[in-house]
N, C-alpha and C. Protein backbone atom coordinates (compact mmCIF):
# COMPACT_ATOMS: atom_id res chain seq x y z
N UNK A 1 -8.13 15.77 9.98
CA UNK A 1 -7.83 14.43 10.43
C UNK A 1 -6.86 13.76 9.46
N UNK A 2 -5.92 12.87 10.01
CA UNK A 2 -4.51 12.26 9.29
C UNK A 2 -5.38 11.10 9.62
N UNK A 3 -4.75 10.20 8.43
CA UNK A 3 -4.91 8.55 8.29
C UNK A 3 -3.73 7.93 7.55
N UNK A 4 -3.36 6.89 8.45
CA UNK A 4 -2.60 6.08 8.28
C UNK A 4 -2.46 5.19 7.08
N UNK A 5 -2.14 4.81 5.84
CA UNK A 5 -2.52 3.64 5.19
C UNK A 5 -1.08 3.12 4.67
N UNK A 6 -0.45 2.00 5.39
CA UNK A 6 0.70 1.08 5.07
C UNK A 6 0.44 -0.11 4.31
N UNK A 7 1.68 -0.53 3.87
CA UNK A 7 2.11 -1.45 3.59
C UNK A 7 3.56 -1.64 2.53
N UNK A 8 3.47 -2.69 1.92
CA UNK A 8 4.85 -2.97 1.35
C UNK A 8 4.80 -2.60 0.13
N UNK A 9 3.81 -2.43 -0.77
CA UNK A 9 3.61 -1.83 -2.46
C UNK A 9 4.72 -2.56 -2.90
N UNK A 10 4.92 -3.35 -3.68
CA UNK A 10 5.87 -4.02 -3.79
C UNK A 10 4.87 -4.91 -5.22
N UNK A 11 4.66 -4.26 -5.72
CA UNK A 11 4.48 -2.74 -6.31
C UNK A 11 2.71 -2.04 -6.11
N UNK A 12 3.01 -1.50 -5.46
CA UNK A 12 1.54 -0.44 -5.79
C UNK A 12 0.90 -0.62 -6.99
N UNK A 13 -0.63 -1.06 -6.79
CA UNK A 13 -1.62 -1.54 -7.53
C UNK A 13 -2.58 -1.09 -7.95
N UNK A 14 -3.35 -0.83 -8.96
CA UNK A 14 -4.58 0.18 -8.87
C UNK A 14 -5.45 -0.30 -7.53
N UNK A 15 -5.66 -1.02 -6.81
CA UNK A 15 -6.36 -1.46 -5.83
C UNK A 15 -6.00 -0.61 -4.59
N UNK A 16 -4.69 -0.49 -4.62
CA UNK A 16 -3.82 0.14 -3.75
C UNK A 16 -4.25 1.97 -3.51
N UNK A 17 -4.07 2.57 -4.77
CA UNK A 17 -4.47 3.46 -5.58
C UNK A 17 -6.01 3.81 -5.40
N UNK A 18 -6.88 3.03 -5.64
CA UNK A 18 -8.18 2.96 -5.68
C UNK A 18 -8.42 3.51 -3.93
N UNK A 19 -7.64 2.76 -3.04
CA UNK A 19 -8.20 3.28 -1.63
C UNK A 19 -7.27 4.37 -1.09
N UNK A 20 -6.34 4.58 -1.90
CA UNK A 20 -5.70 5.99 -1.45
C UNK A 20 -6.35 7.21 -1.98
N UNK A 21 -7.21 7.07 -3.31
CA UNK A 21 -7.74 7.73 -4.06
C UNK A 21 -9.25 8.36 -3.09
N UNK A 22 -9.74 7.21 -2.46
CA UNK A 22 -10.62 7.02 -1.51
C UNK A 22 -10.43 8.32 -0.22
N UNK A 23 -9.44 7.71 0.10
CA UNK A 23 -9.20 8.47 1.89
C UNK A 23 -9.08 9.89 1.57
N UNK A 24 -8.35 9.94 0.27
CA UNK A 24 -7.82 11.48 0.24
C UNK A 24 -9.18 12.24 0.14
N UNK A 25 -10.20 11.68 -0.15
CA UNK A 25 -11.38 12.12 -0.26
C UNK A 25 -12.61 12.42 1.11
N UNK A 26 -12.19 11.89 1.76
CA UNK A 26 -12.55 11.68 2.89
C UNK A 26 -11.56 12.43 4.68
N UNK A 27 -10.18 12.14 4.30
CA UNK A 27 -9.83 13.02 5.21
C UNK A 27 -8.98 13.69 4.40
N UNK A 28 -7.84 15.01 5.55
CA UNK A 28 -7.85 15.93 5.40
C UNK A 28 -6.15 15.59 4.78
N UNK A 29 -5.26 14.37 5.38
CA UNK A 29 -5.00 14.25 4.79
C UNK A 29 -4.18 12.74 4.89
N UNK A 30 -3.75 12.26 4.16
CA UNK A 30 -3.43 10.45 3.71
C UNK A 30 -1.68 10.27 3.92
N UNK A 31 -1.47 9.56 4.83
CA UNK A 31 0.07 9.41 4.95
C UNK A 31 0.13 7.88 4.70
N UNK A 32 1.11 7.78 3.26
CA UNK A 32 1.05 6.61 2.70
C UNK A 32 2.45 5.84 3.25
N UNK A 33 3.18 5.02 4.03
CA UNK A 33 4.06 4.71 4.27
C UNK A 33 4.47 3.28 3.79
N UNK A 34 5.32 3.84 2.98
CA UNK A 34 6.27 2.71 2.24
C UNK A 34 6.53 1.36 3.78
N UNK A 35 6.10 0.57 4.00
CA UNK A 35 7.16 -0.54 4.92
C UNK A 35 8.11 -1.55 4.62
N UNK A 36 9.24 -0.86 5.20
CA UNK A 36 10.41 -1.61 4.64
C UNK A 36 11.09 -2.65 5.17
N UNK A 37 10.31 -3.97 5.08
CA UNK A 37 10.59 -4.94 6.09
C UNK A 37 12.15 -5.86 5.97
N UNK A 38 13.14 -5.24 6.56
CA UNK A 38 14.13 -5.95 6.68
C UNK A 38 14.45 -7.39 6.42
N UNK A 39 13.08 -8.27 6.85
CA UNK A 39 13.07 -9.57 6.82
C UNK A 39 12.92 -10.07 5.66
N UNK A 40 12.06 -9.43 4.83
CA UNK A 40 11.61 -10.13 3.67
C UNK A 40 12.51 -9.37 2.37
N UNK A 41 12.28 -10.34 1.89
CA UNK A 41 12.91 -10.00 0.06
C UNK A 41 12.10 -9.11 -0.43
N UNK A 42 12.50 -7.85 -0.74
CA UNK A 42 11.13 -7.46 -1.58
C UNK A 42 12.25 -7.35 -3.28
N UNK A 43 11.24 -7.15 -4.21
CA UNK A 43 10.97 -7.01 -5.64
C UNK A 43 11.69 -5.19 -6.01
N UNK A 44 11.14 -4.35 -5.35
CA UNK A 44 11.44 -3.08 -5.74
C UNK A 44 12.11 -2.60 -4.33
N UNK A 45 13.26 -1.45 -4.37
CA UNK A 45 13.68 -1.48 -2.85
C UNK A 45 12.49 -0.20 -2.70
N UNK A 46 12.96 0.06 -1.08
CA UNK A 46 11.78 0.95 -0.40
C UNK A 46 11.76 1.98 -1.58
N UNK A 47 12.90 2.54 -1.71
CA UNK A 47 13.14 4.16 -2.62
C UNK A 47 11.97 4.12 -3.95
N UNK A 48 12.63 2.96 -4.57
CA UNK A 48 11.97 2.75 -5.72
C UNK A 48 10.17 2.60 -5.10
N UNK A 49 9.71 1.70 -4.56
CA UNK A 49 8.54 1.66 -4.40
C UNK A 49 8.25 3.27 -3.83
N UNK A 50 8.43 4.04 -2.93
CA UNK A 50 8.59 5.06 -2.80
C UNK A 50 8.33 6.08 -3.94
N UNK A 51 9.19 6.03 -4.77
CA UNK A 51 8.90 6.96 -5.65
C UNK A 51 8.17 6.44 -6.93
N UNK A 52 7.64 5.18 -7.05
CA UNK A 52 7.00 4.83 -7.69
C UNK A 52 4.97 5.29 -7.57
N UNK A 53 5.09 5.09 -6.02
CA UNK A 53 3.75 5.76 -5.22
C UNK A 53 3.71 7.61 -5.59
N UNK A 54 4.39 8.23 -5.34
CA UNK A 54 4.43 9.49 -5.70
C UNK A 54 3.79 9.90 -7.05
N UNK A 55 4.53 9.06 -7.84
CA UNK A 55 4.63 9.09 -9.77
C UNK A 55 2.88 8.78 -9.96
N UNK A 56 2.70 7.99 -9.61
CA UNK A 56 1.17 7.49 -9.37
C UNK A 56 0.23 8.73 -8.37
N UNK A 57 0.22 9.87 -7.69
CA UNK A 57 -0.41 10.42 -7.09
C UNK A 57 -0.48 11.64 -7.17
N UNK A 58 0.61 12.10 -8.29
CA UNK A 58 1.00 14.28 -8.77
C UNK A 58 -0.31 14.49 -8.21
N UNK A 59 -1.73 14.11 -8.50
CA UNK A 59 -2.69 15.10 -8.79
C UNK A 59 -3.27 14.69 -7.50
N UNK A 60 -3.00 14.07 -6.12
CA UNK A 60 -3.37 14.47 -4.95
C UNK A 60 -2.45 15.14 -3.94
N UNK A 61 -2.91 16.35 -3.74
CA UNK A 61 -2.54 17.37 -3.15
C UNK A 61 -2.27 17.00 -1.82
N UNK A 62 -3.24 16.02 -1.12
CA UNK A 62 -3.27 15.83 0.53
C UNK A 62 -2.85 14.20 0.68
N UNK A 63 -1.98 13.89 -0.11
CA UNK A 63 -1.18 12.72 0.37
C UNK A 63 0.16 12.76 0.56
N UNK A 64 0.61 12.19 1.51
CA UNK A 64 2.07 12.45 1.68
C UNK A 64 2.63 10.83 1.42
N UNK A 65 4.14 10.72 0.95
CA UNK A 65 4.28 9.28 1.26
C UNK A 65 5.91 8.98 1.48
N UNK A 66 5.87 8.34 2.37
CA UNK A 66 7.02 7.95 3.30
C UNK A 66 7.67 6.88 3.94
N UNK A 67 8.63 6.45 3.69
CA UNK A 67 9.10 4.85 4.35
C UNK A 67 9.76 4.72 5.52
N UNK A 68 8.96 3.53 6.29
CA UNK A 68 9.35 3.14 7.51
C UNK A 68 9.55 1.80 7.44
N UNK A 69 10.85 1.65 8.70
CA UNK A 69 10.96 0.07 9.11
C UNK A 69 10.79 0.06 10.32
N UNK A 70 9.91 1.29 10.94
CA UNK A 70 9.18 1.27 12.56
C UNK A 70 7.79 0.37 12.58
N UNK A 71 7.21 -0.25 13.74
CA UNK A 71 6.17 -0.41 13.67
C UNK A 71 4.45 0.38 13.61
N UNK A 72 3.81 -0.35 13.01
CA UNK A 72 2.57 1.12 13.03
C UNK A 72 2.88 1.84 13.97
N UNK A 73 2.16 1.69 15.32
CA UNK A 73 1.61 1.92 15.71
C UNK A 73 3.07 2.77 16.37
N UNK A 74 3.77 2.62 16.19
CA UNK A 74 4.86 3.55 16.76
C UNK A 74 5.24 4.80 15.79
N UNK A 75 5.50 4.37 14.33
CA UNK A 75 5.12 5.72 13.52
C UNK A 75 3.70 6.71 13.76
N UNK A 76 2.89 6.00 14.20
CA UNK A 76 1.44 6.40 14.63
C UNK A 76 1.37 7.57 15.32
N UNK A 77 2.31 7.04 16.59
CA UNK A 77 2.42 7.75 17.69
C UNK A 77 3.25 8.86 17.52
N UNK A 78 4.96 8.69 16.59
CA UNK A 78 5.71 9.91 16.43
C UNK A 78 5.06 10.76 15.58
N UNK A 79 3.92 10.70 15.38
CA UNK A 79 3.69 11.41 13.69
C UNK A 79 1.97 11.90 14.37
N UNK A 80 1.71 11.44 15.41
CA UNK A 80 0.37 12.27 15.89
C UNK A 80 -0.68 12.05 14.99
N UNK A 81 -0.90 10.08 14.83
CA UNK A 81 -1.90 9.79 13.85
C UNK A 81 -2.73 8.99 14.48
N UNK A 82 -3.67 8.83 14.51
CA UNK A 82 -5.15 8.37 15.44
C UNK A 82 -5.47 7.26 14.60
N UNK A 83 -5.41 7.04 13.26
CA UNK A 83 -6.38 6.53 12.66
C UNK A 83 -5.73 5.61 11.12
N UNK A 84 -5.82 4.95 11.17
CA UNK A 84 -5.16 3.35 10.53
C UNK A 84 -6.36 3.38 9.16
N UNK A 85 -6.17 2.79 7.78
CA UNK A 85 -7.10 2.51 7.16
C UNK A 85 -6.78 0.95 6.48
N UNK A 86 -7.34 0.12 6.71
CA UNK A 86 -6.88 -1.09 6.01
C UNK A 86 -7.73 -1.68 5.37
N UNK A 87 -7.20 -2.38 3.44
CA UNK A 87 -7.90 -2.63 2.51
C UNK A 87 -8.38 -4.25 2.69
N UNK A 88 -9.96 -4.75 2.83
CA UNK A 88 -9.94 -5.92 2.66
C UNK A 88 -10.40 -6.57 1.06
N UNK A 89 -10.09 -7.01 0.82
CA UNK A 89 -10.27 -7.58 -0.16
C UNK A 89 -11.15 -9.19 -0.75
N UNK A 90 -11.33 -9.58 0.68
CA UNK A 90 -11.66 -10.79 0.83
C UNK A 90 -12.30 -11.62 2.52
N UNK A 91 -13.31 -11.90 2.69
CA UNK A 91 -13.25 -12.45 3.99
C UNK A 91 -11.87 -12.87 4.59
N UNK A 92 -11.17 -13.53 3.82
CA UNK A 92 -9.80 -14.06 4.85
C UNK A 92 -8.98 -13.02 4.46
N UNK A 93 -8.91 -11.66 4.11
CA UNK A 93 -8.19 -11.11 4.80
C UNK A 93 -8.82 -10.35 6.14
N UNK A 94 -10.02 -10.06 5.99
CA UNK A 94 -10.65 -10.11 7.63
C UNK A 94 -10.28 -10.46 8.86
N UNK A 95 -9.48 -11.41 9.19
CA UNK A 95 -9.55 -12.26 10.30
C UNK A 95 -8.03 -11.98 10.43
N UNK A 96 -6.70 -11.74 9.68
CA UNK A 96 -5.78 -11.29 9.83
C UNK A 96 -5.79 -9.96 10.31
N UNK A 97 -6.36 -8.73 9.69
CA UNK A 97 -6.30 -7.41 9.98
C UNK A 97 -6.84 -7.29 11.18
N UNK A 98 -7.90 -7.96 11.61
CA UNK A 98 -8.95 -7.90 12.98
C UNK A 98 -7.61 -8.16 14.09
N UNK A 99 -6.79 -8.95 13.98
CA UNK A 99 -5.99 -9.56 14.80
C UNK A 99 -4.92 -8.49 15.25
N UNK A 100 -4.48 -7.65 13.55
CA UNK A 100 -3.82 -6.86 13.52
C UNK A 100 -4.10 -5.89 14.54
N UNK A 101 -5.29 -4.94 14.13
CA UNK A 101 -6.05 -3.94 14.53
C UNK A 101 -5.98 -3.83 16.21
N UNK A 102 -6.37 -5.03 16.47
CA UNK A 102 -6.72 -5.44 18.21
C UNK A 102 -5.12 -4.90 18.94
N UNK A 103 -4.43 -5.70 18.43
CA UNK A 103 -2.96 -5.77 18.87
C UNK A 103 -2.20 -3.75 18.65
N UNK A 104 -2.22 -3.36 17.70
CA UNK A 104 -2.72 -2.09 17.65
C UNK A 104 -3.39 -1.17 18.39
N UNK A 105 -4.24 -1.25 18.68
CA UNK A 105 -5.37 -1.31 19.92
C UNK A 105 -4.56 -1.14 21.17
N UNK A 106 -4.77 -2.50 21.54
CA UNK A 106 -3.52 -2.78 22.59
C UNK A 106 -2.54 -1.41 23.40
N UNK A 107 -1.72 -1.50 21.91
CA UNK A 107 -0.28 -0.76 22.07
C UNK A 107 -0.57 0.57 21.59
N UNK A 108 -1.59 1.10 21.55
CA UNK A 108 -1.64 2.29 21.19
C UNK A 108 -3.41 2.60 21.32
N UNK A 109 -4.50 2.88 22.09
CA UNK A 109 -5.06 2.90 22.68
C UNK A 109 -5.84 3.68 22.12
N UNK A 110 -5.64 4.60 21.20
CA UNK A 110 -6.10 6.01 20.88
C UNK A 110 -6.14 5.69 19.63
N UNK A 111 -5.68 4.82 18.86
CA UNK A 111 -5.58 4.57 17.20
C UNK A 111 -6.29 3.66 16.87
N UNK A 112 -7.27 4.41 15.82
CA UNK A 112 -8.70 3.10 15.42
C UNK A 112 -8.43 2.90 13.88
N UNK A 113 -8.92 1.60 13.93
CA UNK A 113 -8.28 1.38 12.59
C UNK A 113 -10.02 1.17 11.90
N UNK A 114 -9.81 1.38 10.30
CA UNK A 114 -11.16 1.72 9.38
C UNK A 114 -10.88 0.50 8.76
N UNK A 115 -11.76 -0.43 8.49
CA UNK A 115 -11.98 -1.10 7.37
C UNK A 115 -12.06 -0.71 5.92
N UNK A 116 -11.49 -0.59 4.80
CA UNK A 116 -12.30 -0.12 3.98
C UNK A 116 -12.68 -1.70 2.70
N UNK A 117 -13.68 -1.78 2.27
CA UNK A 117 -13.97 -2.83 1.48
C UNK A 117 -13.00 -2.55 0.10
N UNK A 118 -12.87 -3.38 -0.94
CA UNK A 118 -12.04 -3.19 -1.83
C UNK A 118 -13.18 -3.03 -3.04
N UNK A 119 -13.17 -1.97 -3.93
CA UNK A 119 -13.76 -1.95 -4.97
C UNK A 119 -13.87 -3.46 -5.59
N UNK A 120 -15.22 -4.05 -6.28
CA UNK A 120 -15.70 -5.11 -7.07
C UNK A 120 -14.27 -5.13 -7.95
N UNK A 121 -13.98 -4.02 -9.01
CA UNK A 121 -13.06 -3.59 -10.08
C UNK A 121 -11.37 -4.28 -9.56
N UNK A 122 -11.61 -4.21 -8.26
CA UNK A 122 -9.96 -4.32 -7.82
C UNK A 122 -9.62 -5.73 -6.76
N UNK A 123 -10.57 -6.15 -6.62
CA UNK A 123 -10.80 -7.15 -5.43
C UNK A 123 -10.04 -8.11 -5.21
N UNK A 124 -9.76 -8.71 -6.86
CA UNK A 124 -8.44 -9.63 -6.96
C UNK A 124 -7.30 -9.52 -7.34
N UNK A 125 -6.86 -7.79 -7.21
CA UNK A 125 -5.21 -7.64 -7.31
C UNK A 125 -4.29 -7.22 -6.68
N UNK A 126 -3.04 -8.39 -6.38
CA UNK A 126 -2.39 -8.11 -5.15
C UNK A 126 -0.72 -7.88 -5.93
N UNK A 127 -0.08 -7.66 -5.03
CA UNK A 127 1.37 -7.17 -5.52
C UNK A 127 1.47 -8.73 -5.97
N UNK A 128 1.77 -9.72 -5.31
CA UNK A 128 2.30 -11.05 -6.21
C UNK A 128 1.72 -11.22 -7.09
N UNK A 129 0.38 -11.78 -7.23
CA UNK A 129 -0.29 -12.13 -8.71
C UNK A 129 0.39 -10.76 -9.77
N UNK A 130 0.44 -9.64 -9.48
CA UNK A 130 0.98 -8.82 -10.33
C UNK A 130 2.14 -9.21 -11.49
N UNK A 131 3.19 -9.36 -10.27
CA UNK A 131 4.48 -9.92 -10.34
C UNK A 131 4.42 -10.96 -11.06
N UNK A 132 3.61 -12.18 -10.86
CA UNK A 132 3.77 -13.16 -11.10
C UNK A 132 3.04 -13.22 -13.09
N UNK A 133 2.07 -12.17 -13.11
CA UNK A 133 2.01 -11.92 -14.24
C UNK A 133 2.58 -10.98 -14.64
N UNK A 134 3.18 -10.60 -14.90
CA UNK A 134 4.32 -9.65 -15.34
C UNK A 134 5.53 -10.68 -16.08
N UNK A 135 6.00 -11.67 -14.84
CA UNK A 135 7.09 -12.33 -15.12
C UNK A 135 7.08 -13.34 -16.41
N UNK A 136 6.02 -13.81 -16.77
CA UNK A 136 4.67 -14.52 -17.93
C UNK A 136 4.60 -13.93 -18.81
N UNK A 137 4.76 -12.62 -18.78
CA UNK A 137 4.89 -11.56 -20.14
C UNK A 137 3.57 -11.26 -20.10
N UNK A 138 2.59 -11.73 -18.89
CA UNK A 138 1.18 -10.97 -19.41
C UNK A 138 0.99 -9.69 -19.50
N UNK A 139 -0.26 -9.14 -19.77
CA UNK A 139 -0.91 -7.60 -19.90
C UNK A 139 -1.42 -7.19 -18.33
N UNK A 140 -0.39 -6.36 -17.87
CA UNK A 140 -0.68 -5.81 -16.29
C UNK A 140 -1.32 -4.31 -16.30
N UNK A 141 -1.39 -3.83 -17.74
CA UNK A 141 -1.83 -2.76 -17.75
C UNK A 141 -2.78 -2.54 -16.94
N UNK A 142 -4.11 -3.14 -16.67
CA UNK A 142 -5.32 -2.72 -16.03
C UNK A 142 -5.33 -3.02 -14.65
N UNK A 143 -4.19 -3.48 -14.38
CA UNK A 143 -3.49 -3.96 -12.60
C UNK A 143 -2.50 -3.25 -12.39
N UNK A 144 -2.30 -2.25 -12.95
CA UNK A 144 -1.14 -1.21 -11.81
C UNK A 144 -0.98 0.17 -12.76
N UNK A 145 -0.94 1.64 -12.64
CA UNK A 145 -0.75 2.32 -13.32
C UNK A 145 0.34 2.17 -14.53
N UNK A 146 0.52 2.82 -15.07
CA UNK A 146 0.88 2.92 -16.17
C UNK A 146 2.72 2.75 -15.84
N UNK A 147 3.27 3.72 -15.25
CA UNK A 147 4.95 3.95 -14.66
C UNK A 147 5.59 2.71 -13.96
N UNK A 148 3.91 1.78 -13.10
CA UNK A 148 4.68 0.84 -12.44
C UNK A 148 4.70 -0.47 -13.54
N UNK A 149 3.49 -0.65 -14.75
CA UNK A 149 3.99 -0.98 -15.77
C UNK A 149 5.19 -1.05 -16.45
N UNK A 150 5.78 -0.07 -16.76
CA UNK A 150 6.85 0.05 -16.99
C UNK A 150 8.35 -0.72 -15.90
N UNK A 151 7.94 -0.03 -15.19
CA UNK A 151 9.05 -0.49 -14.55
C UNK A 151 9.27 -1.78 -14.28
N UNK A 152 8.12 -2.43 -13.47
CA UNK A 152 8.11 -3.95 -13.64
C UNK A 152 8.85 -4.67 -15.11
N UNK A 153 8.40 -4.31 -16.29
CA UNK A 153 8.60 -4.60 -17.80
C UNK A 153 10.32 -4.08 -17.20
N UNK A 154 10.96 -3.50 -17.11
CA UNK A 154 12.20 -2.80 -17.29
C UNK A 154 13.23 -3.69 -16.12
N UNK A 155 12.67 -3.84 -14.96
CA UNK A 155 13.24 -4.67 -14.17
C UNK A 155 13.50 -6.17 -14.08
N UNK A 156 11.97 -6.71 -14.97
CA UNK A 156 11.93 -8.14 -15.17
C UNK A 156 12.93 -8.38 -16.23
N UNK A 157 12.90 -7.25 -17.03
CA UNK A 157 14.23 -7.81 -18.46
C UNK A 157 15.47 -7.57 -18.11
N UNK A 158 16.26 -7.03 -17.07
CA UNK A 158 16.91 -6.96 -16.30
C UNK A 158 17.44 -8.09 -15.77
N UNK A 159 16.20 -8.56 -15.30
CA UNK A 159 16.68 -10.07 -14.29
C UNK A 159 16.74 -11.15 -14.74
N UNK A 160 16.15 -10.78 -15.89
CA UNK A 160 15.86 -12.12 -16.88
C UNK A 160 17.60 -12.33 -17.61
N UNK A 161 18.32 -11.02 -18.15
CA UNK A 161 19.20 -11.38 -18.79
C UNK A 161 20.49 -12.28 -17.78
């Protein structure tokens, strides 16, 4: 069994990590897709977030990871994937994903999407607060592996000059 797990990583988080670490454990195998939303500004481009997810995963064998600016449920469908996994972190993100999921549903009939709860350890870290401590000069070490450490540190002094 393949499972779906998207989003923008912008930058990939141990939280992020924590439920990819999860699935790979559980199915057979984890297709992580970079989404590369045209609309929005992101922080790292797809590539970089891309190969930033990789750098973070050598030692799982059954994850693949890949960027799209298709919608789920249409990569879903070209790629012969049934099954969606999405991280909550919080009651209100509940009520967004539910909305998501349905609509999903909808347009693709055959694709069920998993809740998964967010580890206690990870519950409150999202790509912005990251960012936003990073940019502060705080200690992000224990909020994102080690490479995306870096890079954040390497990009912010970058933008800063």
């Amino acid at each position: 069994m393949k499972v779906l797990y998207t989003g923008s990583f912008d930058p990939i988080t141990n939280g992020h990590l924590d439920l990819i670490r999860r699935c790979s454990r559980k199915f057979e195998c984890v297709v992580v897709t970079v989404f590369n939303n045209k609309s929005k500004e992101h922080f790292f481009t797809a590539n970089e977030r891309c190969k930033l997810i990789k750098e973070a995963i050598t030692d799982l064998d059954n994850v693949v990871v890949d960027i799209t600016e298709d919608m789920v449920v249409n990569y879903a469908k070209k790629n012969q994937i049934d099954f969606i996994v999405r991280g909550l972190r919080a009651v209100s993100d509940y009520e967004y994903e539910l909305m998501v999921a349905s609509i999903n549903k909808h347009m693709y009939p055959e694709l069920e999407t998993f809740f998964m709860i967010a580890s206690p350890d990870y519950s409150f870290i999202s790509s912005s607060i990251v960012k936003e401590v990073a940019m502060f000069g705080g200690d992000i070490s224990s909020l994102v592996p080690p490479n995306v450490a870096i890079a954040l540190k390497d990009k912010i002094g970058r933008e800063l000059k």
